[in-house]
Protein backbone atom coordinates (compact mmCIF):
# COMPACT_ATOMS: atom_id res chain seq x y z
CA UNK A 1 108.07 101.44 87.40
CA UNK A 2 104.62 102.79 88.65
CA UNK A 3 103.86 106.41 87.63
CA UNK A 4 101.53 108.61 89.05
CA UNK A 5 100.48 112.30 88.34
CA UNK A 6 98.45 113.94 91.12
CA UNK A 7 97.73 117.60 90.15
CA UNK A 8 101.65 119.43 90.03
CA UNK A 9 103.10 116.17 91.74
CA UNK A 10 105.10 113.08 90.19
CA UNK A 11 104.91 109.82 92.38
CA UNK A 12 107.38 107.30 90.80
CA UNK A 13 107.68 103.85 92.46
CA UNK A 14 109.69 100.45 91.89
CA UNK A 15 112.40 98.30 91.98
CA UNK A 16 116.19 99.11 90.88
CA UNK A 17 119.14 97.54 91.17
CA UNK A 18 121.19 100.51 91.77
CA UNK A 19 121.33 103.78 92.87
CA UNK A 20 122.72 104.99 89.63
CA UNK A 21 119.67 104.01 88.25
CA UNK A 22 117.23 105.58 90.74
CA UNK A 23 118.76 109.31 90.20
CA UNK A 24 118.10 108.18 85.99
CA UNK A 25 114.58 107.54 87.01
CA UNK A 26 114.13 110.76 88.50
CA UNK A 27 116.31 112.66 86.17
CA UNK A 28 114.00 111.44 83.16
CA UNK A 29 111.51 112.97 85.09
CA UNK A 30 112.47 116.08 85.67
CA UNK A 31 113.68 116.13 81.87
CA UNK A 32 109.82 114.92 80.59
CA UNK A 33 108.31 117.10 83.22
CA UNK A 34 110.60 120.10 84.91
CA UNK A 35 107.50 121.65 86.57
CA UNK A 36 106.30 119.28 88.76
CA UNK A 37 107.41 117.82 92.20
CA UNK A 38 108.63 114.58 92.30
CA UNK A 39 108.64 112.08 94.96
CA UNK A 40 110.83 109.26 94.57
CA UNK A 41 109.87 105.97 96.13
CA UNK A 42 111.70 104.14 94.10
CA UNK A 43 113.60 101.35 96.18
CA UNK A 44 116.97 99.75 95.23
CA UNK A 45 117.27 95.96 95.85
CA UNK A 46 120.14 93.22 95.15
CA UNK A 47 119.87 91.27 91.99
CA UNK A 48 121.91 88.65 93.47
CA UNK A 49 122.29 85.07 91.82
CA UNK A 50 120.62 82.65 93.55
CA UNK A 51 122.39 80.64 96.32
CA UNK A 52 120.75 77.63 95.71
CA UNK A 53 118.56 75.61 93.29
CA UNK A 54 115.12 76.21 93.40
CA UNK A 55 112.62 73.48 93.17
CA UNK A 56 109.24 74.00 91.65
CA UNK A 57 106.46 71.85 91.87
């Protein structure tokens, strides 16, 4: 998570792997800071095992 303060604004940004866990980010938030705006960019993305073997080199 990447978090900003700009003046009376909250910018929080990332990766989640659920919704669920988006509305916590922003609900922490609002709980550490009630008074300020917050714009979620916050982005949910699968968490998926991988399909196949991955081969390093």
């Amino acid at each position: 998570m990447r978090v900003t303060v700009r003046g009376d604004h909250v910018v929080v940004s990332g990766d989640v792997v659920t919704e669920q866990r988006r509305a916590e980010v922003a609900e922490v938030i609002r709980d550490v800071a009630p008074d300020l705006v917050i714009h979620n960019d916050v982005r949910v993305v699968a968490a998926d095992e991988p399909t196949r073997r991955e081969e390093l080199t």
